[in-house]
C-alpha atoms as a PDB file:
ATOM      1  CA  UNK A   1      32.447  -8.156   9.223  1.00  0.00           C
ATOM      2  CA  UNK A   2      31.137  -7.990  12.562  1.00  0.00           C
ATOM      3  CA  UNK A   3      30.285 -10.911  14.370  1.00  0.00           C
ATOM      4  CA  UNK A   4      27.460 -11.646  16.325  1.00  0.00           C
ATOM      5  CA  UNK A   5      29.524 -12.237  19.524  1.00  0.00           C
ATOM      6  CA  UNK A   6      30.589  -8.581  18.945  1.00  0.00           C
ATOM      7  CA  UNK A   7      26.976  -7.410  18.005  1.00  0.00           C
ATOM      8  CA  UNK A   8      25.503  -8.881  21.405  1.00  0.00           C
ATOM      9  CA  UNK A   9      28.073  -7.657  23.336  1.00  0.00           C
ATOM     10  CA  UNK A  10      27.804  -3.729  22.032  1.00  0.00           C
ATOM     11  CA  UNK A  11      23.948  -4.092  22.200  1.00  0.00           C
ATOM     12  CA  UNK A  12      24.103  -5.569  25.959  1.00  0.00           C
ATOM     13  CA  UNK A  13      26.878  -2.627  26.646  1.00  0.00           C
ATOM     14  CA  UNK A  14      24.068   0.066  25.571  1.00  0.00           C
ATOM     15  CA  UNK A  15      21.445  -1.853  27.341  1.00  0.00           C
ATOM     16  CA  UNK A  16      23.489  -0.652  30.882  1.00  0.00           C
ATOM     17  CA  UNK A  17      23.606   3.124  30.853  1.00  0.00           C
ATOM     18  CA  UNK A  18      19.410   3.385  29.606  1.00  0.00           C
ATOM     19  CA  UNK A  19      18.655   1.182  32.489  1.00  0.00           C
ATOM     20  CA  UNK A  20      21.052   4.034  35.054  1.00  0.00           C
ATOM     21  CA  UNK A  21      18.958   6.785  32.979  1.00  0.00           C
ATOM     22  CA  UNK A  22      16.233   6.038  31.877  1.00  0.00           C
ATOM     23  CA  UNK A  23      14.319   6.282  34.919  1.00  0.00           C
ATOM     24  CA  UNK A  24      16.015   9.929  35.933  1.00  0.00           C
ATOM     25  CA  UNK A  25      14.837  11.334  32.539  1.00  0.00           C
ATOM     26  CA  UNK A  26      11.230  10.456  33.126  1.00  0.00           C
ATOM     27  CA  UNK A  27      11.583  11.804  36.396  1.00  0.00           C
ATOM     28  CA  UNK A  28      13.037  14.857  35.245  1.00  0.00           C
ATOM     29  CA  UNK A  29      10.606  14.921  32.362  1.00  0.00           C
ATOM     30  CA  UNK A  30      13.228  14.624  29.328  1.00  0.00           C
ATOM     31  CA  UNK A  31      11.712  11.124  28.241  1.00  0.00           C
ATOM     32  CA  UNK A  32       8.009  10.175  28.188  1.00  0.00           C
ATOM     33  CA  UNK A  33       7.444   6.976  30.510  1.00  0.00           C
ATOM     34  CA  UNK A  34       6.206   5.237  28.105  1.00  0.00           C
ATOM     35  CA  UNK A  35       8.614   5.626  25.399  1.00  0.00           C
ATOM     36  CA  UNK A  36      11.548   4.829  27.678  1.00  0.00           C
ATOM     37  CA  UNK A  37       9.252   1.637  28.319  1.00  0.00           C
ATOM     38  CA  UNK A  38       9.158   0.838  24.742  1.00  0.00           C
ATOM     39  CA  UNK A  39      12.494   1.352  23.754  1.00  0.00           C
ATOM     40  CA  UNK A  40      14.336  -0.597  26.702  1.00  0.00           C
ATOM     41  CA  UNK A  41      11.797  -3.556  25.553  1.00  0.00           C
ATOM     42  CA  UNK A  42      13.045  -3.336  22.076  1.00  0.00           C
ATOM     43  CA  UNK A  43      16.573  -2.982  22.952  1.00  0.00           C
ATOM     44  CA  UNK A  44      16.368  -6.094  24.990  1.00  0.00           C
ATOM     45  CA  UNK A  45      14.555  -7.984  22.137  1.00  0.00           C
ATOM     46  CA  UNK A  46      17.470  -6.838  20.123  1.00  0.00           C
ATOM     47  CA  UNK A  47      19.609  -8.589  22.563  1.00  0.00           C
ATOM     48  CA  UNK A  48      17.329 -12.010  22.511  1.00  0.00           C
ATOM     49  CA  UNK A  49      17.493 -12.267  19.155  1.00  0.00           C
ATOM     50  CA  UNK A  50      20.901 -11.392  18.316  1.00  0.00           C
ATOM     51  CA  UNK A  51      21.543 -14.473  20.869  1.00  0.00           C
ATOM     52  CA  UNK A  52      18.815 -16.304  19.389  1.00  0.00           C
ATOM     53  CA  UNK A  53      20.303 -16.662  16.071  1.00  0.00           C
ATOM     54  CA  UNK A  54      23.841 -16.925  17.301  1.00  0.00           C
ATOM     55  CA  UNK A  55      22.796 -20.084  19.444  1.00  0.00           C
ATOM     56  CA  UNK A  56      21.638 -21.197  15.941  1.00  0.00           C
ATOM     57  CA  UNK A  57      24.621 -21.032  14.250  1.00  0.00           C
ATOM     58  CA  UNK A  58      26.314 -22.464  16.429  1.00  0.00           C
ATOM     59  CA  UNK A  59      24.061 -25.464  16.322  1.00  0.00           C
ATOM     60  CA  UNK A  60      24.223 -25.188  12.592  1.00  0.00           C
ATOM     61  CA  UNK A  61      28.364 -25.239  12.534  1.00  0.00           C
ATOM     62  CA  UNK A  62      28.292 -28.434  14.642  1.00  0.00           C
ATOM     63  CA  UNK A  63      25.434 -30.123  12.654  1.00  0.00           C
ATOM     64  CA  UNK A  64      28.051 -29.417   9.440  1.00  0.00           C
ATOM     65  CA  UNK A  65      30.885 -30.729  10.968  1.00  0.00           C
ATOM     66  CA  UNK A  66      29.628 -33.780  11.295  1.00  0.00           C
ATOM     67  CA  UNK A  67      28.601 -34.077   7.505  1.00  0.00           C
END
């Protein structure tokens, strides 16, 4: 199984090179402004959420071990 730690970590390590890029493919005209826009938002909610719900366990996990 991969984790979530792991999960966050890849998506955050793929976050890194689009931001380098992104903005010399729209230049260059490879990638539409737009969709780079779209898809460096959703990567990044990817990222939130993946945290999100890892915070959550966490919280979860301590709430048990007290039960």
């Amino acid at each position: 199984m991969i984790t979530l730690v792991e999960q966050i970590a890849e998506a955050q390590r793929e976050l890194a090179p689009r931001r380098k890029r992104y903005s010399g493919w729209v230049k260059a005209g490879k990638l539409d402004a737009g969709d780079a826009t779209y898809q460096m938002r959703v990567m990044e909610a990817i990222v939130r959420t993946l945290m999100r719900l890892d915070a959550e366990q966490r919280q979860l996990s301590l709430f048990n071990q007290g039960a």
